[in-house]
N, C-alpha and C. Protein backbone atom coordinates (compact mmCIF):
# COMPACT_ATOMS: atom_id res chain seq x y z
N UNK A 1 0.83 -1.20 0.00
CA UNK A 1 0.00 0.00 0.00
C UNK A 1 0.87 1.26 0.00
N UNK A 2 1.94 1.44 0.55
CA UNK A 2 2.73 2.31 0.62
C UNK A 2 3.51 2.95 -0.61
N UNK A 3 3.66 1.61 -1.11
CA UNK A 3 4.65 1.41 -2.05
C UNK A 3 3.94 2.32 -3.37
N UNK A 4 2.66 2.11 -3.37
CA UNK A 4 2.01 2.53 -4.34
C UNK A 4 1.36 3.90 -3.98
N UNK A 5 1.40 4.17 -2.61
CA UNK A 5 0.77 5.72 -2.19
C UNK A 5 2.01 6.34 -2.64
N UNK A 6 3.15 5.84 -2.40
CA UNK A 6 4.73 6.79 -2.70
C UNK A 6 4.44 7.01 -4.54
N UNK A 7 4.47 6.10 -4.91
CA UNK A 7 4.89 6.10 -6.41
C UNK A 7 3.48 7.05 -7.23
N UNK A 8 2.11 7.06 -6.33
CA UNK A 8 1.08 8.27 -6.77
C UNK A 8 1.18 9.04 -6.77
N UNK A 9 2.21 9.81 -5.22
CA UNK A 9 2.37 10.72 -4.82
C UNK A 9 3.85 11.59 -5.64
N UNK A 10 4.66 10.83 -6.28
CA UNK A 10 5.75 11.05 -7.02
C UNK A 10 5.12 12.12 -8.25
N UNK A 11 4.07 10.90 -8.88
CA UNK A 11 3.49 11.62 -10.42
C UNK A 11 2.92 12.60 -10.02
N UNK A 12 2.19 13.13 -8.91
CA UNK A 12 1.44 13.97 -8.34
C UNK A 12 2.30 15.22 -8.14
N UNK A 13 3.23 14.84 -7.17
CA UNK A 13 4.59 15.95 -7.10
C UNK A 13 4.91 16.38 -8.24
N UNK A 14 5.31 15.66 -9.43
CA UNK A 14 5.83 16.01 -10.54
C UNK A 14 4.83 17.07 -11.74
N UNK A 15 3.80 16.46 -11.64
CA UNK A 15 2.64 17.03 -11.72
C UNK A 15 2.40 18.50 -11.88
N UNK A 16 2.33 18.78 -10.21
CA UNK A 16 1.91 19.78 -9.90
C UNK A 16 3.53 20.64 -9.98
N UNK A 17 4.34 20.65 -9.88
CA UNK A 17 5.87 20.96 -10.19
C UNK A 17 6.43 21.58 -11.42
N UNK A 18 5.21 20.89 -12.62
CA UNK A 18 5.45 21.39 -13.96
C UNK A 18 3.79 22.40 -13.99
N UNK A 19 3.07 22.19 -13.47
CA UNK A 19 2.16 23.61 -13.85
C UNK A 19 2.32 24.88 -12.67
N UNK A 20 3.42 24.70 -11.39
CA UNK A 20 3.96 25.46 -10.77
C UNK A 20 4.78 26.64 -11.66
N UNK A 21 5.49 25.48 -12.30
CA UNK A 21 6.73 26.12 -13.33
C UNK A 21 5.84 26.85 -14.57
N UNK A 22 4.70 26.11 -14.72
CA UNK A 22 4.09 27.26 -16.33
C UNK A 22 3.54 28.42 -15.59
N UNK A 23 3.23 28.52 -14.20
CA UNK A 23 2.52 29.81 -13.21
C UNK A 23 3.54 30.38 -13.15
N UNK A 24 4.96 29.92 -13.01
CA UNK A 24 6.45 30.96 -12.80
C UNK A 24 6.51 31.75 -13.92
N UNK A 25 6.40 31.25 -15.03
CA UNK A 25 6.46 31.83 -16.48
C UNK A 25 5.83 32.65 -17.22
N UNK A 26 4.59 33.24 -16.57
CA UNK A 26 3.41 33.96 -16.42
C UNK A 26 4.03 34.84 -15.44
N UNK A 27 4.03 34.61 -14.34
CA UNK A 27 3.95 35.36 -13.13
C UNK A 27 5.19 34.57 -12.03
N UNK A 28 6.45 35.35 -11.89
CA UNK A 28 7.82 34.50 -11.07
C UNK A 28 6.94 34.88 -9.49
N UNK A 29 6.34 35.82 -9.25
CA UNK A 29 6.13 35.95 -7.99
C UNK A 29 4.74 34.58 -7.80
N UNK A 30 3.65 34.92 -8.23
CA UNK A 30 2.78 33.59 -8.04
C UNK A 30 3.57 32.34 -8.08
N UNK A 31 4.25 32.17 -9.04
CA UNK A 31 4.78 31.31 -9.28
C UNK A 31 5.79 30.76 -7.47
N UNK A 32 6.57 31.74 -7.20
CA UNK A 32 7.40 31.23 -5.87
C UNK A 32 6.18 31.08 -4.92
N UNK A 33 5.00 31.67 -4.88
CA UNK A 33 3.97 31.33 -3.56
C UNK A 33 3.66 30.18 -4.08
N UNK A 34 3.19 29.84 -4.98
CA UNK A 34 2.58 28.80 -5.40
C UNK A 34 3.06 27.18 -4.54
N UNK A 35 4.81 27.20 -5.15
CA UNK A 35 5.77 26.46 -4.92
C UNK A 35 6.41 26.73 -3.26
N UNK A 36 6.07 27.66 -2.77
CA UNK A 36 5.96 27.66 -1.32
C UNK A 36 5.24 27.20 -0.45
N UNK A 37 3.69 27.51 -1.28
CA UNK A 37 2.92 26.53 -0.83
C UNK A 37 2.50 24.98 -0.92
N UNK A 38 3.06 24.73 -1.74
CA UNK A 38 3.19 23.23 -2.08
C UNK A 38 4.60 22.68 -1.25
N UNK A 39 5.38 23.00 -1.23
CA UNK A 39 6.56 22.72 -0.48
C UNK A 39 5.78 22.40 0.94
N UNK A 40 4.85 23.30 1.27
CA UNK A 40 4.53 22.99 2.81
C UNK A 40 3.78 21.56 2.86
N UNK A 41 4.85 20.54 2.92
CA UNK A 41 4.06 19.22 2.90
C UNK A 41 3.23 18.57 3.48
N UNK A 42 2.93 19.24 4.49
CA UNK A 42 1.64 18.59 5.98
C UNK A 42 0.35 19.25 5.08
N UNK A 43 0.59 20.50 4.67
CA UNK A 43 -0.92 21.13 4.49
C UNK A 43 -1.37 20.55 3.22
N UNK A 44 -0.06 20.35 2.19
CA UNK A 44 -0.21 19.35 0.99
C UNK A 44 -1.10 18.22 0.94
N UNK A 45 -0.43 17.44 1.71
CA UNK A 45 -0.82 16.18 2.04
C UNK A 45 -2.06 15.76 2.95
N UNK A 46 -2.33 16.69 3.60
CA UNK A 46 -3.37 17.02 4.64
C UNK A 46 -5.19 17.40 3.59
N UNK A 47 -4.68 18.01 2.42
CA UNK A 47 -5.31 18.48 1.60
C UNK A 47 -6.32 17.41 1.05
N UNK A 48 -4.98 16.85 0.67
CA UNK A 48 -4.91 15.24 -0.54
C UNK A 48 -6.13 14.17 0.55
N UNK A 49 -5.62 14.41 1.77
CA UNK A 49 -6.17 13.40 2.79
C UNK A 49 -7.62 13.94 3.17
N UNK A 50 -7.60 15.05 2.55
CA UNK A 50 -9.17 15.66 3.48
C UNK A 50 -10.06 15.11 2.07
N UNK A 51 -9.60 15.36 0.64
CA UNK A 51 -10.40 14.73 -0.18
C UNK A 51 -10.69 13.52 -0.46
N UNK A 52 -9.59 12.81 -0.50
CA UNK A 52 -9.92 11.21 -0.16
C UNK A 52 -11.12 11.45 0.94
N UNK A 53 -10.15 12.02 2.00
CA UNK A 53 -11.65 11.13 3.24
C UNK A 53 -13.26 12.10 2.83
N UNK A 54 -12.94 13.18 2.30
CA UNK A 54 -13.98 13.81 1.80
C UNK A 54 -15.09 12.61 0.49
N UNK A 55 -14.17 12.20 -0.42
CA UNK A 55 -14.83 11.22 -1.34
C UNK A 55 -15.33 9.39 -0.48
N UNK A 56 -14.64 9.41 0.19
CA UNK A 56 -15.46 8.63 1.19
C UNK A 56 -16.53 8.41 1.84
N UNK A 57 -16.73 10.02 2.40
CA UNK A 57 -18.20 10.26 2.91
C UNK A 57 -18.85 10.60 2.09
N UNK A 58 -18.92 11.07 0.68
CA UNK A 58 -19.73 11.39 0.05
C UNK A 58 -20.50 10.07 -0.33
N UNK A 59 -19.28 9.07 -0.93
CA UNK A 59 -19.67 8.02 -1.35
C UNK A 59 -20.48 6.67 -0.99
N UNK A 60 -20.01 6.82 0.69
CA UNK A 60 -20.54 5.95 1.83
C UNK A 60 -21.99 6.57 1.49
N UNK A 61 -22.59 8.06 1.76
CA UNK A 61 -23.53 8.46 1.88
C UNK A 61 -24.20 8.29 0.97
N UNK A 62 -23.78 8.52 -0.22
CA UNK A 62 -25.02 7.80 -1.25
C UNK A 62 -25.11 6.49 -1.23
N UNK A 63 -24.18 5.84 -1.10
CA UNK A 63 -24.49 4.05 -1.06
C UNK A 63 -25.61 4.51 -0.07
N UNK A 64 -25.45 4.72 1.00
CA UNK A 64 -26.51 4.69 2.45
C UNK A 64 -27.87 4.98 2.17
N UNK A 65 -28.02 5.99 1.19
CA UNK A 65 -29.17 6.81 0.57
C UNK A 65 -29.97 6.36 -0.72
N UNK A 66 -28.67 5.87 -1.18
CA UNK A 66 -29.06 5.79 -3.06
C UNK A 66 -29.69 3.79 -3.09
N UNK A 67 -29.07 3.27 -2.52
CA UNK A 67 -28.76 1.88 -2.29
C UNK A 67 -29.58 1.26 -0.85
N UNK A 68 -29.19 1.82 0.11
CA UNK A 68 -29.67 1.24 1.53
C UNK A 68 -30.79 1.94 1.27
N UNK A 69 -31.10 2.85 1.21
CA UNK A 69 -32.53 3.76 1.29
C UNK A 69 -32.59 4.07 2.74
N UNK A 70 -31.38 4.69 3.32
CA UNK A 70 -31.55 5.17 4.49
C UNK A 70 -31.80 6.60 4.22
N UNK A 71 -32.45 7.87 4.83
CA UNK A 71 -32.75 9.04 5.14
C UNK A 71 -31.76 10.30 4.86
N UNK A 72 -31.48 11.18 5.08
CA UNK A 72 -30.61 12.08 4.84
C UNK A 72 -29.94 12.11 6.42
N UNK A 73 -30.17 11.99 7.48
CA UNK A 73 -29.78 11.51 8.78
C UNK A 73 -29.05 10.39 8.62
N UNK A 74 -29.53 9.70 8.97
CA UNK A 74 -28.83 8.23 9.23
C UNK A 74 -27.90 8.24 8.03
N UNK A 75 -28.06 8.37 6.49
CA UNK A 75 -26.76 8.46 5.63
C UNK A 75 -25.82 9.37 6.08
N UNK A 76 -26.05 10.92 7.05
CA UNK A 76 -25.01 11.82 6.94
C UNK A 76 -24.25 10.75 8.56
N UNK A 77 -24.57 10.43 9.07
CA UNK A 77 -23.96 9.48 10.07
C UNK A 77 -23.57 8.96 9.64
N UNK A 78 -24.05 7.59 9.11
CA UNK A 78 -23.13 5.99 8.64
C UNK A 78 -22.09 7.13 7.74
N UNK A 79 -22.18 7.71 7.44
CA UNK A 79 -21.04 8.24 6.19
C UNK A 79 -19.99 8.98 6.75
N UNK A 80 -20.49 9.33 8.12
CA UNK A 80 -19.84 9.84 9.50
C UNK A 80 -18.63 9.00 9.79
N UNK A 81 -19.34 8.05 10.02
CA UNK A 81 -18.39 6.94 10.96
C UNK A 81 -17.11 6.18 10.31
N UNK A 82 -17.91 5.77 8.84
CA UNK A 82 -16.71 5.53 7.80
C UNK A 82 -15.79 6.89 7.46
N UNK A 83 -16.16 7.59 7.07
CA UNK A 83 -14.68 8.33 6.53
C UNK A 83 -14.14 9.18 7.64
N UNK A 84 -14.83 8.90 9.22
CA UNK A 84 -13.96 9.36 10.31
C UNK A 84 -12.50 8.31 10.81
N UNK A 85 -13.35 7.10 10.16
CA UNK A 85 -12.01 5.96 10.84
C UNK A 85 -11.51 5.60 9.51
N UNK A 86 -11.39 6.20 8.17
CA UNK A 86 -10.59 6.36 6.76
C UNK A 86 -9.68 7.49 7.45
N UNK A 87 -10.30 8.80 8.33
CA UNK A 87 -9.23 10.45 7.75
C UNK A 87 -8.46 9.96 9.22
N UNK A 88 -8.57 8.98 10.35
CA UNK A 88 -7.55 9.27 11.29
C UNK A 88 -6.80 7.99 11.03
N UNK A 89 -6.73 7.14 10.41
CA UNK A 89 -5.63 5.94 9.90
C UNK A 89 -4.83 6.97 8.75
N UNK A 90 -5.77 7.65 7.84
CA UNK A 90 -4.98 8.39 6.90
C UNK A 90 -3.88 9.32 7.32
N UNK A 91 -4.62 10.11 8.32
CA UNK A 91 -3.84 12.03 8.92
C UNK A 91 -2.82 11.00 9.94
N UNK A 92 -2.69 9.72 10.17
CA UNK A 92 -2.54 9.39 11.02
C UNK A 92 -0.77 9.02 10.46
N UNK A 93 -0.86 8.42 9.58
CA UNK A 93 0.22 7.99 8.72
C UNK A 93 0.83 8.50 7.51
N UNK A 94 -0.38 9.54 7.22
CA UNK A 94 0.53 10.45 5.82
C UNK A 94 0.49 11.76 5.92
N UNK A 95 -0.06 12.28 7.26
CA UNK A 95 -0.16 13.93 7.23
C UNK A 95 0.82 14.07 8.23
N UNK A 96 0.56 13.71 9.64
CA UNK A 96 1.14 13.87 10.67
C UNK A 96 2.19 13.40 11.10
N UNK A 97 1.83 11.76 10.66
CA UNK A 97 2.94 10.88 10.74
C UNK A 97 3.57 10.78 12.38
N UNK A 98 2.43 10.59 13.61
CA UNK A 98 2.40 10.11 14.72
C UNK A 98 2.87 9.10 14.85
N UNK A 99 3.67 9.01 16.19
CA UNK A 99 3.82 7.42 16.69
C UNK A 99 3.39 7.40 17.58
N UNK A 100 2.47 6.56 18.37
CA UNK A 100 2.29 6.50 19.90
C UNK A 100 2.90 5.46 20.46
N UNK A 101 3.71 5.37 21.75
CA UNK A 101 4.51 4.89 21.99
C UNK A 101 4.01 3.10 23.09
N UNK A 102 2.51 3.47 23.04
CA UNK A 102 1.71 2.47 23.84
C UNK A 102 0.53 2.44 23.58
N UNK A 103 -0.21 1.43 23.82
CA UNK A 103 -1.98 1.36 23.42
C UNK A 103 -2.67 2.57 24.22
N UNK A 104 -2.04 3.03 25.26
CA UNK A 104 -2.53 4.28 26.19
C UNK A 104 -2.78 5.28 24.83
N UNK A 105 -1.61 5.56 24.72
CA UNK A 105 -1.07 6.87 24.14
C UNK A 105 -2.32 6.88 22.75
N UNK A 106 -1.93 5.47 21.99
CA UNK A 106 -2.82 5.62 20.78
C UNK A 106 -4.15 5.91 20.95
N UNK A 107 -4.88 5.26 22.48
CA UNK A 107 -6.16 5.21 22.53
C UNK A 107 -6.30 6.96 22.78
N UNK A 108 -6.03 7.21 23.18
CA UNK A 108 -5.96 9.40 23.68
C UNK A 108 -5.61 9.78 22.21
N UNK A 109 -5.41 9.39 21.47
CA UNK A 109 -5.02 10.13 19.98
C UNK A 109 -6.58 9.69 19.38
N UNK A 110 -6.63 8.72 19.28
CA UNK A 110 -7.61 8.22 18.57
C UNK A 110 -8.72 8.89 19.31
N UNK A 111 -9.13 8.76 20.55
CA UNK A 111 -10.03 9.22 21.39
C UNK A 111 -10.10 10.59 21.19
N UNK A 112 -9.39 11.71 20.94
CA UNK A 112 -9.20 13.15 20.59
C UNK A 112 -9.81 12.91 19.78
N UNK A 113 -8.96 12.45 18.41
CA UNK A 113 -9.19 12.62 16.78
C UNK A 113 -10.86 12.59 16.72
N UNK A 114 -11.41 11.40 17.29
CA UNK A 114 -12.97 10.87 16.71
C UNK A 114 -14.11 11.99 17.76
N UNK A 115 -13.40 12.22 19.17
CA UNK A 115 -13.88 13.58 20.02
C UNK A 115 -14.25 14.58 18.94
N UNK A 116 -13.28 15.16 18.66
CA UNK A 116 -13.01 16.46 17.69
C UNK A 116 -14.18 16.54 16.81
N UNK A 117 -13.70 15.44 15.76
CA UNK A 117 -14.70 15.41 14.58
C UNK A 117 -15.91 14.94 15.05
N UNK A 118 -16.48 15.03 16.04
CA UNK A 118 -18.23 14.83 16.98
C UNK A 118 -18.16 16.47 16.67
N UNK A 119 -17.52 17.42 16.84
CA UNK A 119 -18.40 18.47 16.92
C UNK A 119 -18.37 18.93 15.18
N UNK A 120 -17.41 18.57 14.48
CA UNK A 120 -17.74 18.50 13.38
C UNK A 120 -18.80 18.20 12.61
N UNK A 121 -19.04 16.59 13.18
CA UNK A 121 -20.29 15.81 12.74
C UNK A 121 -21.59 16.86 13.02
N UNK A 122 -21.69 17.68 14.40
CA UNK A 122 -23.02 18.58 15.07
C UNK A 122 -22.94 19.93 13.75
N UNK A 123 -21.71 20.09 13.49
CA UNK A 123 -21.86 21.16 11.99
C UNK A 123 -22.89 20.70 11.19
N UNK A 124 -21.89 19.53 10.66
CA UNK A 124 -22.36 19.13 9.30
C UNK A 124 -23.81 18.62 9.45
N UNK A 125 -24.12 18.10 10.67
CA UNK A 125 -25.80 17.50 10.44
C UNK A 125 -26.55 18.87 10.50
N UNK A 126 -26.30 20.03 11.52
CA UNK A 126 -27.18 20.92 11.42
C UNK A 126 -27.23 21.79 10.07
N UNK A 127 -26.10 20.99 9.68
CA UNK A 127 -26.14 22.26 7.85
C UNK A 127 -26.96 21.44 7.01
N UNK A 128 -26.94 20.37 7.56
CA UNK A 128 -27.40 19.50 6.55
C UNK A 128 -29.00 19.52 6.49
N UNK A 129 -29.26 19.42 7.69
CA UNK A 129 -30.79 19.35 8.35
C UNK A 129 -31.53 20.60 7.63
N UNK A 130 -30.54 22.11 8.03
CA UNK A 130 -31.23 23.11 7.45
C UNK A 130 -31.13 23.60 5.85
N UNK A 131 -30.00 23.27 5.11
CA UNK A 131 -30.02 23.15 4.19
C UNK A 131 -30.99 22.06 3.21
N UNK A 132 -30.98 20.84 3.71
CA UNK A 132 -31.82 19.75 2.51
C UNK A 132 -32.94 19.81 3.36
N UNK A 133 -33.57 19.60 4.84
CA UNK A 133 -34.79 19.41 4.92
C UNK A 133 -35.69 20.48 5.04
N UNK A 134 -34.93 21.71 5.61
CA UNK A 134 -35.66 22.49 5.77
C UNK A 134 -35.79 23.50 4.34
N UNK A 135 -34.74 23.49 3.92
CA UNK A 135 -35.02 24.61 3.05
C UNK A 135 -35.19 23.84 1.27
N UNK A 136 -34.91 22.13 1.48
CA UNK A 136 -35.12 21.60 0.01
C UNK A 136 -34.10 21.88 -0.86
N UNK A 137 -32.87 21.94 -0.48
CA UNK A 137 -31.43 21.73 -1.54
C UNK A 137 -31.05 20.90 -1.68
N UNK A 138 -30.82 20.48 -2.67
CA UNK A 138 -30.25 19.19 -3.49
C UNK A 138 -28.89 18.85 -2.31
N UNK A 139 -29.78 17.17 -2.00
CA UNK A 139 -28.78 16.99 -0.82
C UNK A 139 -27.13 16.36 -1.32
N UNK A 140 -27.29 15.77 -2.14
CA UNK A 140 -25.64 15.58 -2.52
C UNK A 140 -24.83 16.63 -3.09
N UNK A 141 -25.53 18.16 -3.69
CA UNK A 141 -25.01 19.48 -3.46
C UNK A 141 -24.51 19.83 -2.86
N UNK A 142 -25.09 19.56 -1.34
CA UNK A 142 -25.33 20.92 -0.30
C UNK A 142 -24.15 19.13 0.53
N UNK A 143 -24.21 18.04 0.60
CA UNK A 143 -23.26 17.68 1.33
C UNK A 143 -21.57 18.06 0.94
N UNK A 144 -21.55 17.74 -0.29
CA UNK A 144 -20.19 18.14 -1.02
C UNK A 144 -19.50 19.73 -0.45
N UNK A 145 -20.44 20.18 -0.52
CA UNK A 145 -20.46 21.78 0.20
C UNK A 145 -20.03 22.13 1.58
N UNK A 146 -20.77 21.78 2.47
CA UNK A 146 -20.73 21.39 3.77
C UNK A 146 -19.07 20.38 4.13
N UNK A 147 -19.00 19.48 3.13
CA UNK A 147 -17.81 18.98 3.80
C UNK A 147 -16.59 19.98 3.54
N UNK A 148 -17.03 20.76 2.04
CA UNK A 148 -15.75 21.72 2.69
C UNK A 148 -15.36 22.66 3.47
N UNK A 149 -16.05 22.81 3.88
CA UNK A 149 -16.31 23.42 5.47
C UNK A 149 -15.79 23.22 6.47
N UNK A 150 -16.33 21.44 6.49
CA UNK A 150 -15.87 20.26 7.42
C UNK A 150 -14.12 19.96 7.01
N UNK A 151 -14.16 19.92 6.09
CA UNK A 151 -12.60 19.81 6.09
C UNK A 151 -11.37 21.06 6.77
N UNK A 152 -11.88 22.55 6.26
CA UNK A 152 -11.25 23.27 6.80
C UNK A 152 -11.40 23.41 8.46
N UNK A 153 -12.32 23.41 9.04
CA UNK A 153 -12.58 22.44 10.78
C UNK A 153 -11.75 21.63 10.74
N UNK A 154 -11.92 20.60 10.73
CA UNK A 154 -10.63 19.47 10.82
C UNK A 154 -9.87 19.78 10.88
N UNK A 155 -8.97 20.35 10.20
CA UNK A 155 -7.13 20.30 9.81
C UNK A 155 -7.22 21.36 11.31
N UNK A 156 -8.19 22.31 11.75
CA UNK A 156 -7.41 23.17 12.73
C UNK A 156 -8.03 22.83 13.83
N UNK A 157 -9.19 21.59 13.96
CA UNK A 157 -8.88 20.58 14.97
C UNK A 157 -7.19 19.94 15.17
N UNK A 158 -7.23 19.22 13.97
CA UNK A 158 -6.02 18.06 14.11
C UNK A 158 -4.67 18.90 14.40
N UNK A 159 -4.31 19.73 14.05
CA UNK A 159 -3.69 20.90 14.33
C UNK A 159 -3.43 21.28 15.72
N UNK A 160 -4.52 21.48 16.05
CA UNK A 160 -4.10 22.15 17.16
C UNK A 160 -4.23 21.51 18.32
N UNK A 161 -5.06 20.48 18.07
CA UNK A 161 -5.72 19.23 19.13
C UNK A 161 -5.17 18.20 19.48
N UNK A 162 -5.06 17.77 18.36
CA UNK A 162 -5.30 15.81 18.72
C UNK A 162 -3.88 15.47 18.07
N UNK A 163 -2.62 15.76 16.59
CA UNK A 163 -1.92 15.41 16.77
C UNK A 163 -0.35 16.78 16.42
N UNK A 164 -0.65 17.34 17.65
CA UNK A 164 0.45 17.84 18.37
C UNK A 164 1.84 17.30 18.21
N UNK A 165 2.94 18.07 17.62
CA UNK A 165 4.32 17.55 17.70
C UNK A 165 4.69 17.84 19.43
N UNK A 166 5.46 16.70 19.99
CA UNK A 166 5.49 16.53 21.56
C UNK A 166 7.09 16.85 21.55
């Protein structure tokens, strides 16, 4: 799994490295923020990890909705629970890159991480609630929406919270 997250993440680097360089060529100053900001590899990668786990919950949630024929509730939950225990195995090993040194330690990381994103989850259901039930917006719109929201929450949860350089 690694082997192949490295070798994605290579073409990806390279990628984004050569339309950095066509933004230098246009513009040298955009161009150095650009590549400054990409250099910053936690927020990079943190990014990469909020959309994965972002396409997770979307996806969980329509299976839940489209497939299970569960509710706009119960899908924004079950879709909760999966891409909460996808983004802290993920932030866990490719953003942050934590070690905990005992089952103590991990259980208080983990226990933060899934803490945290509970008040996240109280966002996203009340946006959700007032956006699709109350007001009738297209609910796989208005979730896609809402999680980016939820994503920028997160990172300054995980940030500042749950995985702390010690």
């Amino acid at each position: 799994m690694k082997g192949i997250a490295s070798t994605l993440w290579k073409g990806i680097d390279a990628l984004a490295r050569a339309v950095i360089s066509l933004i230098a060529k246009v513009s040298p100053k955009l161009g150095e923020k650009c590549l400054a900001l990409w250099n910053n590899s936690e927020l990079v990668s943190y990014l990469f990890v909020g959309v994965a786990t972002t396409l997770v919950n979307y996806v969980t949630y329509w299976f839940a909705t489209r497939v299970l024929g569960m509710g706009t509730m119960p899908g924004t939950w079950t879709a909760w629970v999966v891409a909460v225990a996808f983004g802290y195995w993920a932030n866990k090993n490719f953003v942050f890159k934590t070690h905990c040194p005992d089952m103590a330690a991990l259980l208080k990381e983990a226990g933060s991480f899934f803490a945290m994103r509970l008040a996240s989850l109280g966002i996203e259901t009340v946006l959700m609630f007032v956006t699709v039930e109350l007001l009738h917006l297209p609910d796989l719109a208005m979730k896609l929406l809402i999680n980016i929201v939820v994503i920028i929450l997160n990172y300054v949860f995980s940030k500042v919270f749950i995985f702390k350089k010690k």
